[in-house]
N, C-alpha and C. Protein backbone atom coordinates (compact mmCIF):
# COMPACT_ATOMS: atom_id res chain seq x y z
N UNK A 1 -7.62 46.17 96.52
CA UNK A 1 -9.07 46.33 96.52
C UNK A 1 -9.51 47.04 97.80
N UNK A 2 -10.16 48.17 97.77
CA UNK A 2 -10.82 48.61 99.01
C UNK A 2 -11.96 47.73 99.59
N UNK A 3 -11.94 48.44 100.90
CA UNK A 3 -13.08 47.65 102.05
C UNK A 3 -13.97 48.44 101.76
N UNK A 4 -14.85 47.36 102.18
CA UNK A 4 -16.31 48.38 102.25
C UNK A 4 -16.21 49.63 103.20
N UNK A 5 -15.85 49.63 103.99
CA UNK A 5 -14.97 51.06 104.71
C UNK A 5 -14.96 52.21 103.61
N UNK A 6 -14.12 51.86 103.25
CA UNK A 6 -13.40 52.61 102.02
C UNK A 6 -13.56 53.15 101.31
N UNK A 7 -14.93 52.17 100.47
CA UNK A 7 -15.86 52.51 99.55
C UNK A 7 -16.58 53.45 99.83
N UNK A 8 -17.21 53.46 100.98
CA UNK A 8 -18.19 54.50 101.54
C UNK A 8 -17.29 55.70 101.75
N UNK A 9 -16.02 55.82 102.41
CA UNK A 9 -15.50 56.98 102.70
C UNK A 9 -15.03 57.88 101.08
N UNK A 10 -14.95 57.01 99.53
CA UNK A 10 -14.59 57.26 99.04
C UNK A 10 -15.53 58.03 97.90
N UNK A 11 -16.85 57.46 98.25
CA UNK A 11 -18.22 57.84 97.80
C UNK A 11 -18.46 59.08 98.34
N UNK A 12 -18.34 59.39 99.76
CA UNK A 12 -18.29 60.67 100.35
C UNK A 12 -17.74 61.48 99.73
N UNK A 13 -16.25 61.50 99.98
CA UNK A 13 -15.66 62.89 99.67
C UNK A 13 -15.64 62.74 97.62
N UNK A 14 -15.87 61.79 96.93
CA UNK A 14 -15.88 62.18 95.42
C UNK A 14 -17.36 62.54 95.04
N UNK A 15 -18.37 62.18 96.05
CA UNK A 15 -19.82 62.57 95.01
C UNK A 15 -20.63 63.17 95.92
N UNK A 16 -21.06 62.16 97.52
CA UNK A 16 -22.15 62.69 98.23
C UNK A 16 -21.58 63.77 99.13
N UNK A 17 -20.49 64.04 99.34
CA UNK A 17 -19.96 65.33 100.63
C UNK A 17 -18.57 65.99 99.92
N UNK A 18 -18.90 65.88 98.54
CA UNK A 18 -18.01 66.63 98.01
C UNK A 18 -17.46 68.15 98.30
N UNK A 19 -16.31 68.40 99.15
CA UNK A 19 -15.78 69.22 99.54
C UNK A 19 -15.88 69.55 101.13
N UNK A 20 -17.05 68.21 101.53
CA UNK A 20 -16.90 68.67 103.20
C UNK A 20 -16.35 67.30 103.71
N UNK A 21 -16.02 66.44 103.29
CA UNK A 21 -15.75 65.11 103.96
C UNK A 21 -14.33 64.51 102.99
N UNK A 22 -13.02 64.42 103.64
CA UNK A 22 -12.12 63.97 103.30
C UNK A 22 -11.23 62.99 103.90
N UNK A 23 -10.52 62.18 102.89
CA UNK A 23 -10.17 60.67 104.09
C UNK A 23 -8.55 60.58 103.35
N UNK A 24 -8.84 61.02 101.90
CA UNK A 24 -7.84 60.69 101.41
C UNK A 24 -7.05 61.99 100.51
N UNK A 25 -5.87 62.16 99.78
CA UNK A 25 -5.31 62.73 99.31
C UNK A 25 -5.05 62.78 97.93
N UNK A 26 -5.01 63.68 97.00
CA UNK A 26 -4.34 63.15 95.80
C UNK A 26 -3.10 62.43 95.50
N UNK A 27 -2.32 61.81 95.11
CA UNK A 27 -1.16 61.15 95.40
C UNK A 27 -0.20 61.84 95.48
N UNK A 28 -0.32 62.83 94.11
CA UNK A 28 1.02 63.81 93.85
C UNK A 28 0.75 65.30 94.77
N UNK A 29 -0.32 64.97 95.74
CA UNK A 29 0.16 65.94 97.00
C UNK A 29 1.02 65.45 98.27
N UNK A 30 1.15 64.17 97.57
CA UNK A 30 2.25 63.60 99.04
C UNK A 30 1.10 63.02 99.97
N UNK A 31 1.56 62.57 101.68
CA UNK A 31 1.00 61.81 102.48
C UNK A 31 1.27 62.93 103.43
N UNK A 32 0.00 62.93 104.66
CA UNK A 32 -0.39 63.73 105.65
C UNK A 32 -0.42 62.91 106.82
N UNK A 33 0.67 63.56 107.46
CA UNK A 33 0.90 63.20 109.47
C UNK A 33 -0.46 64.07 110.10
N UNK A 34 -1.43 63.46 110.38
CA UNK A 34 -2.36 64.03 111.06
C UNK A 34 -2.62 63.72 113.24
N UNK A 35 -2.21 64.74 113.97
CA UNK A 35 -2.45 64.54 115.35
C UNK A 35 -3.83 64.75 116.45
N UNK A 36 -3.99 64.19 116.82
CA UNK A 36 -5.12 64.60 117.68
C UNK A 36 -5.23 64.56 118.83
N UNK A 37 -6.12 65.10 119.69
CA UNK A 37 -6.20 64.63 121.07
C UNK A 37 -5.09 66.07 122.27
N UNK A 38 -4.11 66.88 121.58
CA UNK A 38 -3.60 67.64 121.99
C UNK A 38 -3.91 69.36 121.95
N UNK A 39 -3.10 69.84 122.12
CA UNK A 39 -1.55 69.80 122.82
C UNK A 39 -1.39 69.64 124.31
N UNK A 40 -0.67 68.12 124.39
CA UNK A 40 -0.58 67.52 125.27
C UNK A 40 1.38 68.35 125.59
N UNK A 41 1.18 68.75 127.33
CA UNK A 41 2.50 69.67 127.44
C UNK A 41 3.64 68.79 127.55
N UNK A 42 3.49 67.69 127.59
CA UNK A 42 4.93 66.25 127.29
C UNK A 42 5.00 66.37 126.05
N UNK A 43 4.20 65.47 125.52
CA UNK A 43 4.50 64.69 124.15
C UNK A 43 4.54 66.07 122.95
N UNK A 44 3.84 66.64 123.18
CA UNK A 44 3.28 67.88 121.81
C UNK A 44 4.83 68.45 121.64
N UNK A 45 5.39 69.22 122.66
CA UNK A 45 6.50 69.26 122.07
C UNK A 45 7.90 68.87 121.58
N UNK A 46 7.71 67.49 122.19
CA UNK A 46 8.40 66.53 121.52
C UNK A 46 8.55 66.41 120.15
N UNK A 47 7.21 65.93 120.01
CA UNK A 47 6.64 65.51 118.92
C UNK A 47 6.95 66.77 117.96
N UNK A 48 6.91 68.11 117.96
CA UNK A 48 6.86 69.46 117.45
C UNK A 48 8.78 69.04 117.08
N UNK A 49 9.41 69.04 118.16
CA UNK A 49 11.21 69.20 117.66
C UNK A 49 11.61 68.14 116.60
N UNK A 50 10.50 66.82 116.76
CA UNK A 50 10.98 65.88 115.61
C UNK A 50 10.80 66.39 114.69
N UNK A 51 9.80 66.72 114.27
CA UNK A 51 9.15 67.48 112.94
C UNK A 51 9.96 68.43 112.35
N UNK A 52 10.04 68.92 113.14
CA UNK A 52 11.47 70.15 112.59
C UNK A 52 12.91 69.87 112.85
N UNK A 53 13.41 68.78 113.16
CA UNK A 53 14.32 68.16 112.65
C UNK A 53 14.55 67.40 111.62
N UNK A 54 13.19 67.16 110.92
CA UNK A 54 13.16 66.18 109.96
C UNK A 54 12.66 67.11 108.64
N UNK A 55 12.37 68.28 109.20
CA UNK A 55 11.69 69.44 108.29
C UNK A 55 10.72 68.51 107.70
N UNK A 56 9.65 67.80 108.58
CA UNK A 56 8.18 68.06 108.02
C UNK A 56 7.26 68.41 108.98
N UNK A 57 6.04 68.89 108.10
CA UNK A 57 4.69 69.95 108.28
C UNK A 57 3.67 68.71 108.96
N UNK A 58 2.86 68.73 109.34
CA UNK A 58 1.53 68.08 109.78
C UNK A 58 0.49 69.12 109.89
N UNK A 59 -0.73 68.24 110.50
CA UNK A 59 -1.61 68.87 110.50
C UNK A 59 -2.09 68.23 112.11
N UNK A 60 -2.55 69.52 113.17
CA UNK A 60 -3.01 69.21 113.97
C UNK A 60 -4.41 69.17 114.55
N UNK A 61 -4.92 68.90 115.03
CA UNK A 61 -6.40 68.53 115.41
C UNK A 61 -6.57 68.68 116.86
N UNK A 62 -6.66 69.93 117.47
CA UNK A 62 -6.38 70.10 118.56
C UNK A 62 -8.33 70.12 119.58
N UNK A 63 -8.31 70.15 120.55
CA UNK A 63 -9.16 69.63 121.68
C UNK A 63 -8.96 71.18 122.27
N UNK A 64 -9.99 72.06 122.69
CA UNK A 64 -10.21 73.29 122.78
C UNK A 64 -9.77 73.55 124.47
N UNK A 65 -10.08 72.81 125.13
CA UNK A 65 -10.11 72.50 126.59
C UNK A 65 -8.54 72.45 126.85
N UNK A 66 -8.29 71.79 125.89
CA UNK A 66 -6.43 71.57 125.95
C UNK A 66 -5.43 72.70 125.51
N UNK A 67 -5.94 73.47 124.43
CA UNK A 67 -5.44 74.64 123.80
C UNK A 67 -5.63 75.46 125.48
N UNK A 68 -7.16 75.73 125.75
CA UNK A 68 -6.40 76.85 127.12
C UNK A 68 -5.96 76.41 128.33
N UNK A 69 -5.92 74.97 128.67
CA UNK A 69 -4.46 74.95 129.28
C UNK A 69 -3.11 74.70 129.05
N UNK A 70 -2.85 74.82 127.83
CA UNK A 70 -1.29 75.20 127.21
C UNK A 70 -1.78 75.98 125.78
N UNK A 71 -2.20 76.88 125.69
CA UNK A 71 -1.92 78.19 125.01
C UNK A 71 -0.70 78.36 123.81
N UNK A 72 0.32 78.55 124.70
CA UNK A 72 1.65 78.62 123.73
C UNK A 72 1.82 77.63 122.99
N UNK A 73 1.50 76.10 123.56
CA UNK A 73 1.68 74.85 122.42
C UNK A 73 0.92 75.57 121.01
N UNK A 74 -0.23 75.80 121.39
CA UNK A 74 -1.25 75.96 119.96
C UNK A 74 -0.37 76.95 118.74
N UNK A 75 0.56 78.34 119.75
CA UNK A 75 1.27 79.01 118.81
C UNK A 75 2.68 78.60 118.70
N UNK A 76 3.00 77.51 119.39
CA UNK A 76 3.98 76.90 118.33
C UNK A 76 3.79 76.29 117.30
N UNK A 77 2.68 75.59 117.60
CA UNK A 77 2.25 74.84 116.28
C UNK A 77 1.53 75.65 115.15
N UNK A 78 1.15 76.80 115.62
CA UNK A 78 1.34 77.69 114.27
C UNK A 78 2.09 78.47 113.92
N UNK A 79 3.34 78.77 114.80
CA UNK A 79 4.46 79.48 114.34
C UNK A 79 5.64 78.34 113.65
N UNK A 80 5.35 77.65 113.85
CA UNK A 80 6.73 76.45 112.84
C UNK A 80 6.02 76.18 111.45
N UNK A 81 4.59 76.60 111.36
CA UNK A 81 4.00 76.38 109.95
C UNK A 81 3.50 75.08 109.43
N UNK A 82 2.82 74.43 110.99
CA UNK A 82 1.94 73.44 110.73
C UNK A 82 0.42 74.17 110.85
N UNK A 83 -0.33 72.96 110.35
CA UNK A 83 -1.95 73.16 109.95
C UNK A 83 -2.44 72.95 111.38
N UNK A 84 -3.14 73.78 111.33
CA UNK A 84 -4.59 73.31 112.51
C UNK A 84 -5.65 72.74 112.61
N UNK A 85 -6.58 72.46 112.87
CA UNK A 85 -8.12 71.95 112.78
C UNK A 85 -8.92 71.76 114.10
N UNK A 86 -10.07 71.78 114.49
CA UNK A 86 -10.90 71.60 115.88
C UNK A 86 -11.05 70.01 115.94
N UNK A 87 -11.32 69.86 117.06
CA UNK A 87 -11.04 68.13 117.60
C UNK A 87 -11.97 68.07 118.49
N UNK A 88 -13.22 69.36 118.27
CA UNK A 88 -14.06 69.53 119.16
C UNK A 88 -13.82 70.41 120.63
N UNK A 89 -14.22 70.94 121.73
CA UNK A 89 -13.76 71.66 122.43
C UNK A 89 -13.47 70.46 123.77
N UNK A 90 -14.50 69.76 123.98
CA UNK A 90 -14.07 68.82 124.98
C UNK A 90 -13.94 67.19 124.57
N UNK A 91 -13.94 67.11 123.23
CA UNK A 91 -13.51 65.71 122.90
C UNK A 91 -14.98 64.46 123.36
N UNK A 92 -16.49 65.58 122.76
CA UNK A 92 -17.35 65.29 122.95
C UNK A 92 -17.64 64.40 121.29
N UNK A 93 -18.44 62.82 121.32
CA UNK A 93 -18.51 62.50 119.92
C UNK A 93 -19.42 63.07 119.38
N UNK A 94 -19.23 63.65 118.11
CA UNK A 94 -20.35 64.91 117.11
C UNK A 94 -21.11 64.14 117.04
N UNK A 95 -21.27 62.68 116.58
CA UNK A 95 -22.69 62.22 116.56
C UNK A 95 -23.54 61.97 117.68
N UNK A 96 -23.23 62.16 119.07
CA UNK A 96 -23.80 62.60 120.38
C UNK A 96 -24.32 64.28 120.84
N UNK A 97 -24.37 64.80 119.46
CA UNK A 97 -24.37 66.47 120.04
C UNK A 97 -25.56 66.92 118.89
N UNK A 98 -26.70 67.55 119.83
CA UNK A 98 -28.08 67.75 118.40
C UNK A 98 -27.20 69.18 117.54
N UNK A 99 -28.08 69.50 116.71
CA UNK A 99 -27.46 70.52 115.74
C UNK A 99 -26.94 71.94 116.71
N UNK A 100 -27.67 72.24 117.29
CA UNK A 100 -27.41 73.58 118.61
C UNK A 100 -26.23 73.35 119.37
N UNK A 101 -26.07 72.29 119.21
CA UNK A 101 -25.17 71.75 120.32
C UNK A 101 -23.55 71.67 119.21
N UNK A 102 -23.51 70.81 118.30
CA UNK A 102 -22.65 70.96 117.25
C UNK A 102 -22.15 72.04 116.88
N UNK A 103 -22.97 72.71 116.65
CA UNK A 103 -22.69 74.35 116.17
C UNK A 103 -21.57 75.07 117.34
N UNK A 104 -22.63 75.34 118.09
CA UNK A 104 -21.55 75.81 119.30
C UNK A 104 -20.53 75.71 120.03
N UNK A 105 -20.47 73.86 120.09
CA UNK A 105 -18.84 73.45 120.25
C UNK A 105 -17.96 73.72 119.37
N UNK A 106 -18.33 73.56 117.69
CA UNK A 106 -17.15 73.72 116.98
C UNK A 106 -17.09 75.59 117.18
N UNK A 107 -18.06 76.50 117.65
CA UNK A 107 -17.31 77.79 116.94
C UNK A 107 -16.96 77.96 118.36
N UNK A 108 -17.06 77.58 119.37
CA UNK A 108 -16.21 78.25 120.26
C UNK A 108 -14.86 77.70 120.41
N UNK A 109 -14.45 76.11 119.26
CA UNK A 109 -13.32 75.82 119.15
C UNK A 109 -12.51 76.66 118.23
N UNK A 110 -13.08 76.83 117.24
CA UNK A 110 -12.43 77.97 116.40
C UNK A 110 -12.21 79.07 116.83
N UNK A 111 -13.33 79.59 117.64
CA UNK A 111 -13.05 81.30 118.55
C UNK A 111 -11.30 81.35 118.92
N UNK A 112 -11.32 80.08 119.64
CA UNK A 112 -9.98 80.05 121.00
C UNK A 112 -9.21 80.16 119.69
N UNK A 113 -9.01 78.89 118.85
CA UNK A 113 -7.69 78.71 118.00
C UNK A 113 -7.52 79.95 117.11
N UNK A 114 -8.48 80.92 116.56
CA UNK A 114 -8.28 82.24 115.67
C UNK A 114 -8.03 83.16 116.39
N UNK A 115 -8.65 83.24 117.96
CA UNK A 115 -8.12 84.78 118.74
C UNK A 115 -6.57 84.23 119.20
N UNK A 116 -5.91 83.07 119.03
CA UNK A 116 -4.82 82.90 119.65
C UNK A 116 -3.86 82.54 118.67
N UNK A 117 -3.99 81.93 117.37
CA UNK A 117 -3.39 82.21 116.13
C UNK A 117 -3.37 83.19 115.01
N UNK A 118 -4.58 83.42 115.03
CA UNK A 118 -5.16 84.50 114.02
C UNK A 118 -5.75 83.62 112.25
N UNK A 119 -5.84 82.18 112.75
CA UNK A 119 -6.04 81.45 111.86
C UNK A 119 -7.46 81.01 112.07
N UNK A 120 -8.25 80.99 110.94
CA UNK A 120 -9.85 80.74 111.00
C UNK A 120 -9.94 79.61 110.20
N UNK A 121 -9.73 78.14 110.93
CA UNK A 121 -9.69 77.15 110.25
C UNK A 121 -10.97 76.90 110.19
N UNK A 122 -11.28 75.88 109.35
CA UNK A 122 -13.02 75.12 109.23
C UNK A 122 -12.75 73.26 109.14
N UNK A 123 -11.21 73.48 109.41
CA UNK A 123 -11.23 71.87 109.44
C UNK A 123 -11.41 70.98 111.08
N UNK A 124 -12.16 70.04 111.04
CA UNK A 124 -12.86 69.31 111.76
C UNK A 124 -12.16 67.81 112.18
N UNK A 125 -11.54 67.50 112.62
CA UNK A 125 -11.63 65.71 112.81
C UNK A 125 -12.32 65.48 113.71
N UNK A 126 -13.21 64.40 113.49
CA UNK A 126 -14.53 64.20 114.77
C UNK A 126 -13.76 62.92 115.48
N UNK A 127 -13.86 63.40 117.30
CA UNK A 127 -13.37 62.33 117.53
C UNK A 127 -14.02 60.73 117.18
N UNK A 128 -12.93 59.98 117.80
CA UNK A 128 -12.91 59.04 117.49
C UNK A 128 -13.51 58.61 116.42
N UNK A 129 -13.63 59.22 115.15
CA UNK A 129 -13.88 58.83 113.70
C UNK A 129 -15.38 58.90 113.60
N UNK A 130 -16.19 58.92 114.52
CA UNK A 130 -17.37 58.63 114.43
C UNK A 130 -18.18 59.95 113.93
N UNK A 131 -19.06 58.97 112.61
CA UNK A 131 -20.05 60.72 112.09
C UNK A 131 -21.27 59.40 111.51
N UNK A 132 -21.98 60.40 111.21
CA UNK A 132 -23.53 59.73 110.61
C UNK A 132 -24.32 60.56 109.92
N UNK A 133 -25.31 60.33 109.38
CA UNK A 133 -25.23 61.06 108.20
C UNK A 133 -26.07 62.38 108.66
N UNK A 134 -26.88 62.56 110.01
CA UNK A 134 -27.02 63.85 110.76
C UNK A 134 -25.95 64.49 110.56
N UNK A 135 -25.35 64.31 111.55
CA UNK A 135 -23.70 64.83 111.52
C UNK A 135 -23.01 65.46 110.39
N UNK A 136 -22.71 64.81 109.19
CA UNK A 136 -22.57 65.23 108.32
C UNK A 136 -23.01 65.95 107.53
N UNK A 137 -24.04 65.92 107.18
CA UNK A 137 -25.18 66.90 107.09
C UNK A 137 -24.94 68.46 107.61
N UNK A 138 -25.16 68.73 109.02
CA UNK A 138 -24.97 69.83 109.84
C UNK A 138 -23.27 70.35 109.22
N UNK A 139 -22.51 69.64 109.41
CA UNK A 139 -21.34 70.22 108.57
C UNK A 139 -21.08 70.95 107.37
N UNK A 140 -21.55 70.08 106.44
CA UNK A 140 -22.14 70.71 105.50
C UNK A 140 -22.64 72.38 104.86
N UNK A 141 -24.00 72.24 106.46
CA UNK A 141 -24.34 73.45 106.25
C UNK A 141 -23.80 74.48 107.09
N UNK A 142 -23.24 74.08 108.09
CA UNK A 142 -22.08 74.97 108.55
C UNK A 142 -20.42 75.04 107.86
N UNK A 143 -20.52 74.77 106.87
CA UNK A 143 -19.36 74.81 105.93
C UNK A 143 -18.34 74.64 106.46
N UNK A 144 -18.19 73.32 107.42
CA UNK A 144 -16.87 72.68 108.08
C UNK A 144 -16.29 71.73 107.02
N UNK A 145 -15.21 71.39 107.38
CA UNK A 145 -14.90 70.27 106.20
C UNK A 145 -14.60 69.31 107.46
N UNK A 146 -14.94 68.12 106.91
CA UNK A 146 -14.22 66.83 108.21
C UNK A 146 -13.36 65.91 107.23
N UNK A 147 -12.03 66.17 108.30
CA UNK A 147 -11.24 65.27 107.81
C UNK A 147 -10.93 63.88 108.20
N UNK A 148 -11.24 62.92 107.96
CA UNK A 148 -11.56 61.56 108.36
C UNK A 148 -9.70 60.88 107.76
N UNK A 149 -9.67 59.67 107.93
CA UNK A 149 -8.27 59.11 107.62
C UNK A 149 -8.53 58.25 106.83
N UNK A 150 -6.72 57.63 105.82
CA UNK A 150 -6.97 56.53 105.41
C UNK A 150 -6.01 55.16 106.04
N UNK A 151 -5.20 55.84 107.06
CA UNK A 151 -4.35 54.88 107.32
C UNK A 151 -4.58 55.20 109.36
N UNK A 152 -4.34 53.94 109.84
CA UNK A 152 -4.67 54.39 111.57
C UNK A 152 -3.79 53.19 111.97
N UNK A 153 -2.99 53.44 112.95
CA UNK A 153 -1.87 52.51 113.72
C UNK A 153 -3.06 52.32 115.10
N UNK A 154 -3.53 52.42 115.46
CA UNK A 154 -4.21 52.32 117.29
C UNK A 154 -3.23 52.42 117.67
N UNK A 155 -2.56 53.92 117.49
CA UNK A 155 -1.75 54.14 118.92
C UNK A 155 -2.37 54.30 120.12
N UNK A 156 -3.77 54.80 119.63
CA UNK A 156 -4.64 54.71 121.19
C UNK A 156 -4.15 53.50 122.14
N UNK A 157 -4.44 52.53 121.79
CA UNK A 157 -4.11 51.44 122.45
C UNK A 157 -2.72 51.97 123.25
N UNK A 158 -2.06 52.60 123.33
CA UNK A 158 -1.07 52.42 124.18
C UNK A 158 -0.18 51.30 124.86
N UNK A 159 -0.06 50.71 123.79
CA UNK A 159 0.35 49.10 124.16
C UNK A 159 2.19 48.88 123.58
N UNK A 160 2.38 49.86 123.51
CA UNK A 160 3.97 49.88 123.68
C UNK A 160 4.78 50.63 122.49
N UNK A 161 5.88 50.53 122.42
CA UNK A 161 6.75 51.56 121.11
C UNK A 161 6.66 50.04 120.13
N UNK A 162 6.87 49.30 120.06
CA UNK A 162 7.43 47.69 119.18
C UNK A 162 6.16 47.35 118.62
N UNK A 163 5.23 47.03 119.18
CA UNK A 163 3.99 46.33 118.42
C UNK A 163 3.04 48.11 117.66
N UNK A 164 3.75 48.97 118.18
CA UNK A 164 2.92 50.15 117.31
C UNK A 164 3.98 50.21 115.95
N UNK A 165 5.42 50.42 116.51
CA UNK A 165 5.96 50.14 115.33
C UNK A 165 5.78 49.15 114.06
N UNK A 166 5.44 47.97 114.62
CA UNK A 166 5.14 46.79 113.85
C UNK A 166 4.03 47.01 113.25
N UNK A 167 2.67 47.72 113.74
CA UNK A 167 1.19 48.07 112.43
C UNK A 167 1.62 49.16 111.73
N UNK A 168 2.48 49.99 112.11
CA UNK A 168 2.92 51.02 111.10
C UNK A 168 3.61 50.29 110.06
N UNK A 169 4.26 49.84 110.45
CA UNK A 169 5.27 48.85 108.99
C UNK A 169 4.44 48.01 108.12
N UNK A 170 3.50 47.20 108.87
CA UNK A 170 2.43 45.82 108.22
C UNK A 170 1.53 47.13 107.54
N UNK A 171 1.36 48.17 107.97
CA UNK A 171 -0.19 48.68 107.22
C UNK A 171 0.51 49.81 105.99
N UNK A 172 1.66 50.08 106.55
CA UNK A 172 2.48 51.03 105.51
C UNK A 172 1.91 52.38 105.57
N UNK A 173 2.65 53.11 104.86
CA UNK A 173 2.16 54.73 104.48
C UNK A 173 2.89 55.32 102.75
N UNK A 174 1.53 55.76 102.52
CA UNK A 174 2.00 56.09 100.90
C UNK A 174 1.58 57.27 100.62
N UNK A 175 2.12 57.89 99.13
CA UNK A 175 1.57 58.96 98.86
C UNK A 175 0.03 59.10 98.72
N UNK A 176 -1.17 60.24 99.16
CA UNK A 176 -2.07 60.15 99.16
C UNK A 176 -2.84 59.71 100.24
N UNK A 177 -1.96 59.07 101.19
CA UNK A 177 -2.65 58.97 102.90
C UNK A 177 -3.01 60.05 103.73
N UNK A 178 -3.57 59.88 104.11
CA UNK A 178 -3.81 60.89 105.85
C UNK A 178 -3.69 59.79 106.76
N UNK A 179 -2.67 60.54 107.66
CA UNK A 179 -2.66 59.15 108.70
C UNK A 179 -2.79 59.86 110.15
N UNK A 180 -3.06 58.78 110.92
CA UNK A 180 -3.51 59.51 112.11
C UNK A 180 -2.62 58.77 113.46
N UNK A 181 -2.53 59.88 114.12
CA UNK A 181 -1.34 59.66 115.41
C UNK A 181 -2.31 60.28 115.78
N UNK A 182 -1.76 59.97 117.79
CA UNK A 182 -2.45 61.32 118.41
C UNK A 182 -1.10 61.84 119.39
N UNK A 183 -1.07 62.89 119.64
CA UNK A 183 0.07 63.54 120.42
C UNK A 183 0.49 63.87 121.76
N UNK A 184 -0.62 62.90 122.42
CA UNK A 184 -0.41 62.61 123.94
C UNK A 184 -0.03 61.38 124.34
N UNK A 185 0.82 60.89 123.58
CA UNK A 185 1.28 59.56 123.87
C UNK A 185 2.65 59.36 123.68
N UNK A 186 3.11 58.60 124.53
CA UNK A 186 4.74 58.27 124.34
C UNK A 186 5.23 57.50 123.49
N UNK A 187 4.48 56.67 123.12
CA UNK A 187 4.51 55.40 122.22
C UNK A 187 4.76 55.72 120.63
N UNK A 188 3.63 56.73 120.48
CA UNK A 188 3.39 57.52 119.46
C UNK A 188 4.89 58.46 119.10
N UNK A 189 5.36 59.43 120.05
CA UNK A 189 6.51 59.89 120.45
C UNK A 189 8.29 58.87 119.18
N UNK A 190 8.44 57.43 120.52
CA UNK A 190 9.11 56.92 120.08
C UNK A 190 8.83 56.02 118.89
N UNK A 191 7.93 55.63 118.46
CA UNK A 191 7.56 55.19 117.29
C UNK A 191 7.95 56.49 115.87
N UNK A 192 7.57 57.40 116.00
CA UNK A 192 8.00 57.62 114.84
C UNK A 192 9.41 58.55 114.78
N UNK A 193 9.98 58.61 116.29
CA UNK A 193 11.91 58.36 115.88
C UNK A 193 12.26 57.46 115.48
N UNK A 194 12.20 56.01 115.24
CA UNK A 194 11.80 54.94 114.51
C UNK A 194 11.57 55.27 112.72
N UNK A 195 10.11 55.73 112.47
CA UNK A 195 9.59 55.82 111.28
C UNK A 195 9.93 56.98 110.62
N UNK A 196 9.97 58.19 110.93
CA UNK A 196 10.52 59.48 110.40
C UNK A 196 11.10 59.50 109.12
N UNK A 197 12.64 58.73 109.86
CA UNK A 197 14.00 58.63 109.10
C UNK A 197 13.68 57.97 107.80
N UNK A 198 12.84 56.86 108.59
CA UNK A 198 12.91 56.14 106.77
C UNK A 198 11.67 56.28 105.75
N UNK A 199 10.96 57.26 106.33
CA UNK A 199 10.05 57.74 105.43
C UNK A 199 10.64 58.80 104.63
N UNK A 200 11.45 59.38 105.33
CA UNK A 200 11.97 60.32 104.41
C UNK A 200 12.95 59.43 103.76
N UNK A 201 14.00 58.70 104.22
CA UNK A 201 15.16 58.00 103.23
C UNK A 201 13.93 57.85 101.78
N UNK A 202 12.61 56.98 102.05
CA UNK A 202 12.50 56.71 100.81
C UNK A 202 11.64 57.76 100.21
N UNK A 203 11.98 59.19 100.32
CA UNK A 203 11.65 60.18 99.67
C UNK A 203 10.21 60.69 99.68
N UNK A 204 9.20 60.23 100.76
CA UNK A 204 7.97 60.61 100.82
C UNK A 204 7.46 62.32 100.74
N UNK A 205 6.77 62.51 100.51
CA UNK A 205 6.55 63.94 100.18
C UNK A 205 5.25 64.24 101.63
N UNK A 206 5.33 64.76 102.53
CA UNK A 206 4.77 65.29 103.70
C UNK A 206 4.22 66.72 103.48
N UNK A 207 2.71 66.62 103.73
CA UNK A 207 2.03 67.97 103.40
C UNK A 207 0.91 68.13 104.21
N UNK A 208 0.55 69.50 104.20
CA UNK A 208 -0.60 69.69 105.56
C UNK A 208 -1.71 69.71 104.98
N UNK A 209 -2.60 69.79 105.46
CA UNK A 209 -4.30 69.62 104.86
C UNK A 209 -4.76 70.94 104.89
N UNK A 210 -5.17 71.26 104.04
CA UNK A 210 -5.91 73.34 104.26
C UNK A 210 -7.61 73.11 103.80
């Protein structure tokens, strides 16, 4: 049974923000590794060699401020043939920013990531999850899509590799998730050399968000 959480996020993207607000996946598109908060110059490429040792795709959610001080992270992560998205330029919350203000952070996040990939994404994760129905709204009519989650470990918390491992296992991951990591963390890092392996042993299907 879904949470009231749930309900609302699920009301969004099937009726009231149909096509700009997404949390979840179809099943038979597989489950989505979603990162944020980077490219952090430790962890990001860490995190980048697992992926391609394990040959799967994600989708990243990068912080604009962070793209121009590591540059090349952003075109690795679009030269190995993962997804992109804006994470905002300084990791300001969208529901703290009037419409003038919204506007202009996300296109000068897109400016950096298209003059330096050549990719003109419109996908959005607002930090820290937070939107309202302003917010959403303005998206809308700036034809962003926001991608919201259905599964979240608080790796934020930074509270070790074992007890992050342990909400990943208790909360699970299935086909049709978006799940959310962020990629400046170590925890995050060794946790899913941990989870990787046996997501794939049990045959999960890993796909990027467009």
């Amino acid at each position: 049974m879904m949470s009231a959480t749930e309900i609302a996020k699920e009301s969004l993207q099937a009726w009231l923000l149909r096509g700009t607000f997404v949390w979840r996946l179809p099943s038979a598109a597989g489950c989505a590794l979603t990162f944020d908060d980077g490219p952090h110059e430790t962890y990001t490429p860490a995190i980048l060699d697992l992926l391609r040792h394990h040959h799967v795709k994600a989708t990243f959610f990068v912080v604009g401020d962070a793209v121009m001080r590591s540059p090349e992270l952003l075109l690795r992560i679009a030269s190995e043939g993962h997804a992109i998205g804006s994470h905002t330029f300084s990791h300001r919350e969208i529901t703290n920013l009037n419409a003038v203000e919204l506007e202009e952070d996300l296109a000068r996040t897109r400016k950096v990531i298209s003059e330096l990939t050549g990719i003109n994404t419109n996908l959005v994760r607002p930090p820290r999850g937070r939107v309202d129905i302003p917010s959403l709204l303005r998206m809308r009519r700036l034809k962003y899509k926001l991608i919201h989650w259905s599964r979240t470990y608080s790796d934020y918390l930074h509270d070790g590799t074992a007890p992050l491992v342990e909400r990943i296992r208790s909360r699970g991951l299935d086909s049709g998730d978006i799940a959310l990591f962020h990629d400046d963390n170590l925890y995050t890092l060794e946790a899913l050399e941990v989870m990787l392996p046996q997501w794939c042993s049990r045959g999960l299907k890993f796909t990027v968000i467009g």
